[in-house]
C-alpha atoms as a PDB file:
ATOM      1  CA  UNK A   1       0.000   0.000   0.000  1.00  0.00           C
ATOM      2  CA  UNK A   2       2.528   2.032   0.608  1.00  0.00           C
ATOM      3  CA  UNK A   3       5.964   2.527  -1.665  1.00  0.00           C
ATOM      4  CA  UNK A   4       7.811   0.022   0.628  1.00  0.00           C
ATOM      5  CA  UNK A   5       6.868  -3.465   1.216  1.00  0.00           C
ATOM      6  CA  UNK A   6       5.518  -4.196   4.593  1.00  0.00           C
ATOM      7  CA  UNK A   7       3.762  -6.692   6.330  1.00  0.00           C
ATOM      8  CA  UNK A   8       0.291  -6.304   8.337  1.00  0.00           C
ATOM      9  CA  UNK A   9       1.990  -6.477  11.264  1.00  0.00           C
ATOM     10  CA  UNK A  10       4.312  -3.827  10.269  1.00  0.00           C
ATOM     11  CA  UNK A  11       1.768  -1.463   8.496  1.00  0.00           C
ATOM     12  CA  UNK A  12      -0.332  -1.705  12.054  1.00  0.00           C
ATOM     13  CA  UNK A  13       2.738  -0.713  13.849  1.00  0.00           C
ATOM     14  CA  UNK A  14       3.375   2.322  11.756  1.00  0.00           C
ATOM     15  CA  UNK A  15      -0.348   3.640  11.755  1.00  0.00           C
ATOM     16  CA  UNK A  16      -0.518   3.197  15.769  1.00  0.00           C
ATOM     17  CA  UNK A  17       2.661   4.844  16.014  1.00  0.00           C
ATOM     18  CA  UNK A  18       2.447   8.813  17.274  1.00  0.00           C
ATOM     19  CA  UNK A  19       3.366  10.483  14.296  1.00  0.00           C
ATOM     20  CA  UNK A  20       5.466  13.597  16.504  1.00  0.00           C
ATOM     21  CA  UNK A  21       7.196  11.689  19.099  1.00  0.00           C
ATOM     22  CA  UNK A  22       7.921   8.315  20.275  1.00  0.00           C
ATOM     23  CA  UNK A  23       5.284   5.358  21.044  1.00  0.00           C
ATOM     24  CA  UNK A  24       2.273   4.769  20.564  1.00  0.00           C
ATOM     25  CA  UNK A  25      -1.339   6.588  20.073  1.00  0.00           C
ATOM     26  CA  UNK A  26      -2.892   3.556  21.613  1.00  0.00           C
ATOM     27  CA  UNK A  27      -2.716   1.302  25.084  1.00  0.00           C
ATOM     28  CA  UNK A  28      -0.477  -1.550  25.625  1.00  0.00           C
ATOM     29  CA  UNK A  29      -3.376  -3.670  25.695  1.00  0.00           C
ATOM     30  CA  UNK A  30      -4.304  -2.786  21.625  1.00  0.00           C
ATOM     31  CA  UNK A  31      -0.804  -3.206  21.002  1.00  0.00           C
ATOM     32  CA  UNK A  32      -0.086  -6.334  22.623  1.00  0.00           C
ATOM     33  CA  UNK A  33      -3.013  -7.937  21.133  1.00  0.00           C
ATOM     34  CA  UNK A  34      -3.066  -6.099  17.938  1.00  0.00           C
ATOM     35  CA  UNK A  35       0.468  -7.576  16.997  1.00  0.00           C
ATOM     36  CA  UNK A  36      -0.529 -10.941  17.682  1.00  0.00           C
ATOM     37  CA  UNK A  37      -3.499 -10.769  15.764  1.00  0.00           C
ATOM     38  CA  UNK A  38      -1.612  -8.829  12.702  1.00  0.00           C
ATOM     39  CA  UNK A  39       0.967 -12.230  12.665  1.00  0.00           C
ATOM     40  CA  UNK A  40      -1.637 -14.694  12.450  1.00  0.00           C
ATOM     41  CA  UNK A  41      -3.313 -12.472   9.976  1.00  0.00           C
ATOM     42  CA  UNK A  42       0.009 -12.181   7.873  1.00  0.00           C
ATOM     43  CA  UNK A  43       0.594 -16.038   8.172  1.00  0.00           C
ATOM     44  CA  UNK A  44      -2.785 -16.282   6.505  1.00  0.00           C
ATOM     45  CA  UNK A  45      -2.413 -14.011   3.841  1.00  0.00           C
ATOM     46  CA  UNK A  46       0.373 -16.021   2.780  1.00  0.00           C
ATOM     47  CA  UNK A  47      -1.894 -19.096   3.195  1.00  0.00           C
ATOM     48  CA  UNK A  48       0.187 -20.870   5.428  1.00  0.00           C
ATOM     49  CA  UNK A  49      -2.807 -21.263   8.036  1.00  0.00           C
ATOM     50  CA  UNK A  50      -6.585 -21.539   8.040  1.00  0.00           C
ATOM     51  CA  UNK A  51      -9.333 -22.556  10.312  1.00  0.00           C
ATOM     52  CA  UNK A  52     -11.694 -25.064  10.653  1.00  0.00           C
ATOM     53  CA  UNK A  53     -14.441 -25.333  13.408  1.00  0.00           C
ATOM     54  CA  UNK A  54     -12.491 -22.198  14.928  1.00  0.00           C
ATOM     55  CA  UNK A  55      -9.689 -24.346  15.292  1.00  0.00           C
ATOM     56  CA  UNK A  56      -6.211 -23.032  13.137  1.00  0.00           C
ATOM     57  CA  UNK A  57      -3.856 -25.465  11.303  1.00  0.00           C
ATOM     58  CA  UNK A  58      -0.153 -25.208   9.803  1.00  0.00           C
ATOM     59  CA  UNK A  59      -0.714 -25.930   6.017  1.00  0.00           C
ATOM     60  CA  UNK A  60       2.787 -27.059   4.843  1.00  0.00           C
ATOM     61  CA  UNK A  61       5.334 -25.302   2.960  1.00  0.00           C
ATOM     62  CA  UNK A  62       8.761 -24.117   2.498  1.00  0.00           C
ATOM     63  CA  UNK A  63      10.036 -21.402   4.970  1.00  0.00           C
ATOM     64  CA  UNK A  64       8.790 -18.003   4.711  1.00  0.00           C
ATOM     65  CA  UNK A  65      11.215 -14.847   3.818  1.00  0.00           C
ATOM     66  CA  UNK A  66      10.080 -13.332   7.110  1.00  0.00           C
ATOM     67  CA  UNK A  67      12.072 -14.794  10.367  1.00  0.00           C
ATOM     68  CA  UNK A  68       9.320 -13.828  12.952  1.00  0.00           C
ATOM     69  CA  UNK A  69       6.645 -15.590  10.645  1.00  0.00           C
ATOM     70  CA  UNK A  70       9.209 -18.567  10.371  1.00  0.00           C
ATOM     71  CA  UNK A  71       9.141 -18.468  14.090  1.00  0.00           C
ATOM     72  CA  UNK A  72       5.548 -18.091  14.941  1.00  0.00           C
ATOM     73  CA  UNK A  73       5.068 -21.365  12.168  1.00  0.00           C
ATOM     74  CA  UNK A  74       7.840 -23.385  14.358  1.00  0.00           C
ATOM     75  CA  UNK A  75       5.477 -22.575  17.550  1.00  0.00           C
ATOM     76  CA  UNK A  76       2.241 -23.746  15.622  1.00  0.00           C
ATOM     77  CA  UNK A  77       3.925 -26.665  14.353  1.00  0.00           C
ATOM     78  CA  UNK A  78       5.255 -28.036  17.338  1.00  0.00           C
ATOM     79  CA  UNK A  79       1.562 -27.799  19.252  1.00  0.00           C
ATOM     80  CA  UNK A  80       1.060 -31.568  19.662  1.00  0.00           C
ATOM     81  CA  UNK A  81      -3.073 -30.688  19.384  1.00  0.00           C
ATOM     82  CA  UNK A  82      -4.948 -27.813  17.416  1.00  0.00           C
ATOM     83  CA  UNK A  83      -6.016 -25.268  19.337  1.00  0.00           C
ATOM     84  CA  UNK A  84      -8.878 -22.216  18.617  1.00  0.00           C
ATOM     85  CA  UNK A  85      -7.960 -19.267  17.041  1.00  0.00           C
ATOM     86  CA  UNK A  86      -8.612 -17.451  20.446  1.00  0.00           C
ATOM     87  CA  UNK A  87      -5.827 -20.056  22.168  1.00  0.00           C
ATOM     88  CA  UNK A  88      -3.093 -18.653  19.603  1.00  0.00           C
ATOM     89  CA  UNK A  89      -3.590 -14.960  19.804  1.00  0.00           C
ATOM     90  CA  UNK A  90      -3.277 -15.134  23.740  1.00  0.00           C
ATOM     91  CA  UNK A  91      -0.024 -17.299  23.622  1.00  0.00           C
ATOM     92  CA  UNK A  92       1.487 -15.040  20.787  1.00  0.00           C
ATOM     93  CA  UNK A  93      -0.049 -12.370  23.269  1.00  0.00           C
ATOM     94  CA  UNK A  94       2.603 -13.146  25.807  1.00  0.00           C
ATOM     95  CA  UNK A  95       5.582 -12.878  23.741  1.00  0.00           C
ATOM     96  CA  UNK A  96       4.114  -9.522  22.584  1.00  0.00           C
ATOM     97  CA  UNK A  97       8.145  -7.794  23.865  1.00  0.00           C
ATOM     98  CA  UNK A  98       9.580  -9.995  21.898  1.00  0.00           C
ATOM     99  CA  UNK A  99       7.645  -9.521  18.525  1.00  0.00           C
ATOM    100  CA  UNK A 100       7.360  -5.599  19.481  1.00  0.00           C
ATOM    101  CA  UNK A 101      10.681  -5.003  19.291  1.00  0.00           C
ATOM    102  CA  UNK A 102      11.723  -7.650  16.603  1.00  0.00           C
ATOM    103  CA  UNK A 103       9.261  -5.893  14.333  1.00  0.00           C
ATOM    104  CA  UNK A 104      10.281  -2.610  15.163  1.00  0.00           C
ATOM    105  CA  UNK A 105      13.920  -3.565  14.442  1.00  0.00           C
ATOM    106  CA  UNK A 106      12.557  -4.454  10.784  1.00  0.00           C
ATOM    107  CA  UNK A 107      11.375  -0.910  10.728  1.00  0.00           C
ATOM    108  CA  UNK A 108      14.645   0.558  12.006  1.00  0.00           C
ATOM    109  CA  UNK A 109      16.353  -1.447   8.671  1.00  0.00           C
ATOM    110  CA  UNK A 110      14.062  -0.095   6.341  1.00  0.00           C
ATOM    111  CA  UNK A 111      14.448   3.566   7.696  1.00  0.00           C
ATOM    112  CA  UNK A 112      10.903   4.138   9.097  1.00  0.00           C
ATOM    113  CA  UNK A 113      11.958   4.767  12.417  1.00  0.00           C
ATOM    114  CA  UNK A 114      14.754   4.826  14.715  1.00  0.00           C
ATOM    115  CA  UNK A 115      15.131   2.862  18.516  1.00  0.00           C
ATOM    116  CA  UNK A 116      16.315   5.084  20.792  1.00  0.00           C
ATOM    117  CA  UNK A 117      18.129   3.966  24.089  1.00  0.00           C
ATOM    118  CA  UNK A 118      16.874   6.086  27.282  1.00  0.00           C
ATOM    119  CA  UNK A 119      17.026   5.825  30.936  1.00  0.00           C
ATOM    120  CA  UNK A 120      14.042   6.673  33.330  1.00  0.00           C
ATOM    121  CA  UNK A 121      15.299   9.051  36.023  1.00  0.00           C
ATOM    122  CA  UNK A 122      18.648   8.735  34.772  1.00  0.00           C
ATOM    123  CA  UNK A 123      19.054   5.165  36.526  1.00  0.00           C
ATOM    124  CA  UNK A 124      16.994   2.632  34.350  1.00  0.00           C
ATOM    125  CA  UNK A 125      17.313   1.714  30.560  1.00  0.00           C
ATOM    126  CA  UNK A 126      14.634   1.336  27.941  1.00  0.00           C
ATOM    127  CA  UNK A 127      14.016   1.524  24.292  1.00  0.00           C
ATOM    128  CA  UNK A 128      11.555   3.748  22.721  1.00  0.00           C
ATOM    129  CA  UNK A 129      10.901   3.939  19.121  1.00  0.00           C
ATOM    130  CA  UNK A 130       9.955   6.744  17.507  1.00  0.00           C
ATOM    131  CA  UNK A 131       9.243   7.872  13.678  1.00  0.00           C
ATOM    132  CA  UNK A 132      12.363   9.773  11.185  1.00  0.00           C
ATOM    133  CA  UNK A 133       9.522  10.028   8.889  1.00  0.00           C
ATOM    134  CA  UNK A 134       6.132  10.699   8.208  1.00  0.00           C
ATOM    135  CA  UNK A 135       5.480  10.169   4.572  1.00  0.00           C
ATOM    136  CA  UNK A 136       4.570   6.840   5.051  1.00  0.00           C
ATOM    137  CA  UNK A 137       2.763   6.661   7.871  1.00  0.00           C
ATOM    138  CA  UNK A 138       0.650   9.950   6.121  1.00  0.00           C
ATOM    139  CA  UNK A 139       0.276   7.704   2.724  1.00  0.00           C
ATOM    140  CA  UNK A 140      -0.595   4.430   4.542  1.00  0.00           C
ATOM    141  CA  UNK A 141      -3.491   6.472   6.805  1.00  0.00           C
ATOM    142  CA  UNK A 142      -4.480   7.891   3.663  1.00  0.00           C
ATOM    143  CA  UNK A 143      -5.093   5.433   1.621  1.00  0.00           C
ATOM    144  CA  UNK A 144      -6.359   2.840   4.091  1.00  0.00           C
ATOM    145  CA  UNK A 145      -9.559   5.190   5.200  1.00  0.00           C
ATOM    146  CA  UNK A 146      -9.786   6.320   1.049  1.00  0.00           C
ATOM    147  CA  UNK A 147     -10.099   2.539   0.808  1.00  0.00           C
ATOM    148  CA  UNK A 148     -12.540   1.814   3.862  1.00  0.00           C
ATOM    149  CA  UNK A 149     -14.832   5.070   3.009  1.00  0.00           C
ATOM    150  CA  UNK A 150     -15.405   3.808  -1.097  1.00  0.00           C
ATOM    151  CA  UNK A 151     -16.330   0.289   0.257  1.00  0.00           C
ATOM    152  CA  UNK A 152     -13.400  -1.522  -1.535  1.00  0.00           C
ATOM    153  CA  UNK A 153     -11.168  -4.512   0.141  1.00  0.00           C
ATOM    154  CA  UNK A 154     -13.742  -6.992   1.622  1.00  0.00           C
ATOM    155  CA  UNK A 155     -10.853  -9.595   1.834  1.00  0.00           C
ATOM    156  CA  UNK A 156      -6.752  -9.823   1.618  1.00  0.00           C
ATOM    157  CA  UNK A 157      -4.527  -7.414   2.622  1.00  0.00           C
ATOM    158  CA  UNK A 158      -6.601  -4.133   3.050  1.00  0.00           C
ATOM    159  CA  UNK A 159      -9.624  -6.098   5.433  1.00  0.00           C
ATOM    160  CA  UNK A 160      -6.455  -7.608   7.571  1.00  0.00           C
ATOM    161  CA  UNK A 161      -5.386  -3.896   8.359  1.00  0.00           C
ATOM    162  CA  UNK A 162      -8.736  -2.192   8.137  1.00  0.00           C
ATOM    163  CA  UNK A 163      -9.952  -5.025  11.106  1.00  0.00           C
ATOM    164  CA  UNK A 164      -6.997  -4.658  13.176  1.00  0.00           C
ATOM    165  CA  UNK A 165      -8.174  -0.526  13.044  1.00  0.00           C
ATOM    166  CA  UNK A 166     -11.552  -1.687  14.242  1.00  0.00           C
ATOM    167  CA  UNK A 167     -10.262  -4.376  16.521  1.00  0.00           C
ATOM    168  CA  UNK A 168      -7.778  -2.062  18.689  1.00  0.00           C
ATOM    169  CA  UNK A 169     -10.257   0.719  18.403  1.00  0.00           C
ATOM    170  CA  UNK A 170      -7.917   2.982  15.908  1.00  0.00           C
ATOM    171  CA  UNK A 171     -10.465   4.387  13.812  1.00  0.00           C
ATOM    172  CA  UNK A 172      -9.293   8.053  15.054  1.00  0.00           C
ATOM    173  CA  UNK A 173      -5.833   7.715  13.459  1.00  0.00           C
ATOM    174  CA  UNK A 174      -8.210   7.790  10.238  1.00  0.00           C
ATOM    175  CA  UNK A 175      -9.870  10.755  10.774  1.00  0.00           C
ATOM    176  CA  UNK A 176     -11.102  13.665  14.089  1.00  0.00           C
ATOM    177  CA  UNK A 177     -13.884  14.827  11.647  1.00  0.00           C
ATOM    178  CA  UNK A 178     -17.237  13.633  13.308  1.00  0.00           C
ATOM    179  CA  UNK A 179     -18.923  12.242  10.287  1.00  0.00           C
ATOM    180  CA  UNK A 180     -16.176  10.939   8.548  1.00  0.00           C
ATOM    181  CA  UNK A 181     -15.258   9.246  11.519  1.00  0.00           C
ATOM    182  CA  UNK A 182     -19.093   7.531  11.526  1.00  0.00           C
ATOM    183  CA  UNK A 183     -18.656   6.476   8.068  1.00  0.00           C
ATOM    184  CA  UNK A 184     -15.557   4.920   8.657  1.00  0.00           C
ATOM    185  CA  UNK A 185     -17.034   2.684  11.750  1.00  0.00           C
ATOM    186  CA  UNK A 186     -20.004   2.451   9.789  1.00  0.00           C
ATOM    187  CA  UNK A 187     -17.965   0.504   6.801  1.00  0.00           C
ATOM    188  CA  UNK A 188     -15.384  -0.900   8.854  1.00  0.00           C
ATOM    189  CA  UNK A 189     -18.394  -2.602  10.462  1.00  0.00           C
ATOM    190  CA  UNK A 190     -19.675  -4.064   6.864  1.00  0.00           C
ATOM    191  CA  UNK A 191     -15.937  -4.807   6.259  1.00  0.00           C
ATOM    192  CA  UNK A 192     -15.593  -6.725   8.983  1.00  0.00           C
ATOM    193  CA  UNK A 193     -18.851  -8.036  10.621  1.00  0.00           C
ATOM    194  CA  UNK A 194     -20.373  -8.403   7.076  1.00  0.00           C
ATOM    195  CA  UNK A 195     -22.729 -11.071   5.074  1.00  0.00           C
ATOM    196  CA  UNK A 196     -20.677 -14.215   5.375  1.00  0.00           C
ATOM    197  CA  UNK A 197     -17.864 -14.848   2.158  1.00  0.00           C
ATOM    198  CA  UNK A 198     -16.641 -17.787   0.894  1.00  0.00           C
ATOM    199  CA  UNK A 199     -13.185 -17.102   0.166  1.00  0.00           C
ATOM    200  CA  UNK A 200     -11.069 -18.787   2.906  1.00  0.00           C
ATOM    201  CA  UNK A 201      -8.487 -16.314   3.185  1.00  0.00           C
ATOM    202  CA  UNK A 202     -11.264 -13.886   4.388  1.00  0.00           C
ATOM    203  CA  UNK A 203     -13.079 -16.520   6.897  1.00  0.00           C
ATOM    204  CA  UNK A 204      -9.937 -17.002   8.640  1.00  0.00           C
ATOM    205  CA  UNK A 205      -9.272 -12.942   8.783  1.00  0.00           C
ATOM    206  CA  UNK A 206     -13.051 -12.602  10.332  1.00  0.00           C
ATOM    207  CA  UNK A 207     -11.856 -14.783  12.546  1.00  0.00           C
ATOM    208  CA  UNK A 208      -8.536 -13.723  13.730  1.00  0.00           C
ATOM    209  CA  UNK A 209     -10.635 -10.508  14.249  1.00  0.00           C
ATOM    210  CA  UNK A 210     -13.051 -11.820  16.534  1.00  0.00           C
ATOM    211  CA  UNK A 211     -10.358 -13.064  18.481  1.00  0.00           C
ATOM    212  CA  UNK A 212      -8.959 -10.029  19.072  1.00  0.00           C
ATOM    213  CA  UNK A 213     -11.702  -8.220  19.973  1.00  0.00           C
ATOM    214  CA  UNK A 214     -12.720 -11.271  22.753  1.00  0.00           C
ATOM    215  CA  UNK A 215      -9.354 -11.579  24.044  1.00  0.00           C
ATOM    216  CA  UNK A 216      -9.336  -7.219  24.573  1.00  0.00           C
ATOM    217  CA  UNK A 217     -12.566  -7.478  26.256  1.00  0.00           C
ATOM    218  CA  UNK A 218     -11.396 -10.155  28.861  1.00  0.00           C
ATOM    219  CA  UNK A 219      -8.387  -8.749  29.106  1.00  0.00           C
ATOM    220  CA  UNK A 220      -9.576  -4.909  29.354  1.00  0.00           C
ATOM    221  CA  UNK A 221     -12.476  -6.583  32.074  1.00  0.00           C
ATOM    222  CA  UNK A 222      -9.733  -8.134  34.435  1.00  0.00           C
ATOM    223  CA  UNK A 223      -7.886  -5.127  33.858  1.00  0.00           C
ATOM    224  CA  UNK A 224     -11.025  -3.003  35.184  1.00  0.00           C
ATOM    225  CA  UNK A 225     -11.917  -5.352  37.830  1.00  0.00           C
ATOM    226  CA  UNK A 226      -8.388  -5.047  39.007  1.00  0.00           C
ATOM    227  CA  UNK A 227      -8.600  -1.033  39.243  1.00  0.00           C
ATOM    228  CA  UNK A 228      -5.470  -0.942  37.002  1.00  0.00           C
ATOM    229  CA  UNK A 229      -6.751  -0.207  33.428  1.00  0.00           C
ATOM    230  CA  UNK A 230      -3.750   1.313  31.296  1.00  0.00           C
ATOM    231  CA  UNK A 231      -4.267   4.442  29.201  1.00  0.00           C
ATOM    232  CA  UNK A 232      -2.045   6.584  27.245  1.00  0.00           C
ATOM    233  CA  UNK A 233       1.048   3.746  26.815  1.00  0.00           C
ATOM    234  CA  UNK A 234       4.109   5.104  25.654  1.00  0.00           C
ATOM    235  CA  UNK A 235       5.962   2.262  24.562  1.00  0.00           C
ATOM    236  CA  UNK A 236       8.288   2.169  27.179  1.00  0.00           C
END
């Protein structure tokens, strides 16, 4: 979509990203789920996995050109039973530092961003990313919601990204204008919640989606319950 090559989980990376200053416009809970959800969604896009009675299986095939999908496949493969969709984006869920910061290394090679090294109070280290530039990030925003708003992409790439906007509640990055912004939900809900297809690429994405959104809501409930819901993460 853009004039670089980059992969779901990338291109969600790069549209959640603040587009002034470092991290993200989004909490750690979107992100952490939102990643795992992109890598599943990339793994199917490539047709290396599908679903059947909500349940995902490995198809085989040669290695991919993309070590964290390589990886993620190696984790699938060695599950000695098949598990739901749900199952997968919580355990990819948990290694959600890991992938972060592997993709955003990706990023740093292809000169979207830099990692810079900090230390809180001047004692303890961290890495925040943040953006060298904004052309892409501008393009990619831009031509996702001229996408969404004509009613194009009801499967493949574009419905992977525009339901990972809609799944980690990003629809703002699109647009502030108040009816813009309604006809963006309104579509993304078509997009994504629409009359049923029978194109297996786009089952599976539905229902990568609808994990995401159920493993948010649990995890934003517990969260609540807890008294400790996160807002405004930095990507610290």
């Amino acid at each position: 979509m853009a004039e670089k090559t980059f992969s779901t989980a990338e291109q969600f990376l790069i549209i959640a990203h603040r587009p002034e200053k470092g991290g993200f416009l989004t909490s750690q809970t979107f992100i952490q789920y939102g990643i795992a959800g992109a890598i599943l969604l990339d793994l199917t896009l490539v047709e290396r996995i599908s679903i059947v009675d909500n349940k995902l299986f490995l198809k085989p095939g040669k290695a991919l050109p993309f070590p964290l999908l390589n990886e993620v496949s190696t984790l699938i493969s060695q599950s000695p039973d098949l598990r739901k969709t749900s199952y997968w984006v919580g355990k990819l869920a948990t290694r959600y530092n890991r992938y972060r910061w592997q993709l955003l290394e990706g990023l740093e090679g292809k000169r979207i961003l830099r990692i810079e090294k900090r230390k809180f109070l001047g004692l303890i280290p961290y890495r925040q990313s943040a953006l060298t530039e904004t052309y892409t990030r501008a393009s990619l925003v831009r031509q996702l919601k001229n996408e969404i708003l004509s009613g194009r992409g009801s499967d493949g790439e574009l419905n992977a990204l525009a339901g990972m906007v809609k799944a980690c509640r990003l629809e703002r990055v699109l647009s502030t204008d108040r009816e813009e912004l309604k006809r963006i939900r309104q579509q993304l809900k078509v997009m994504v919640n629409g009359s049923p297809v029978s194109d297996v690429v786009a089952q599976t994405i539905r229902q990568v989606q609808a994990a995401i959104i159920a493993s948010v809501t649990a995890r934003q409930w517990l969260l609540l319950t807890q008294g400790d819901v996160n807002y405004g993460h930095t990507g610290k």
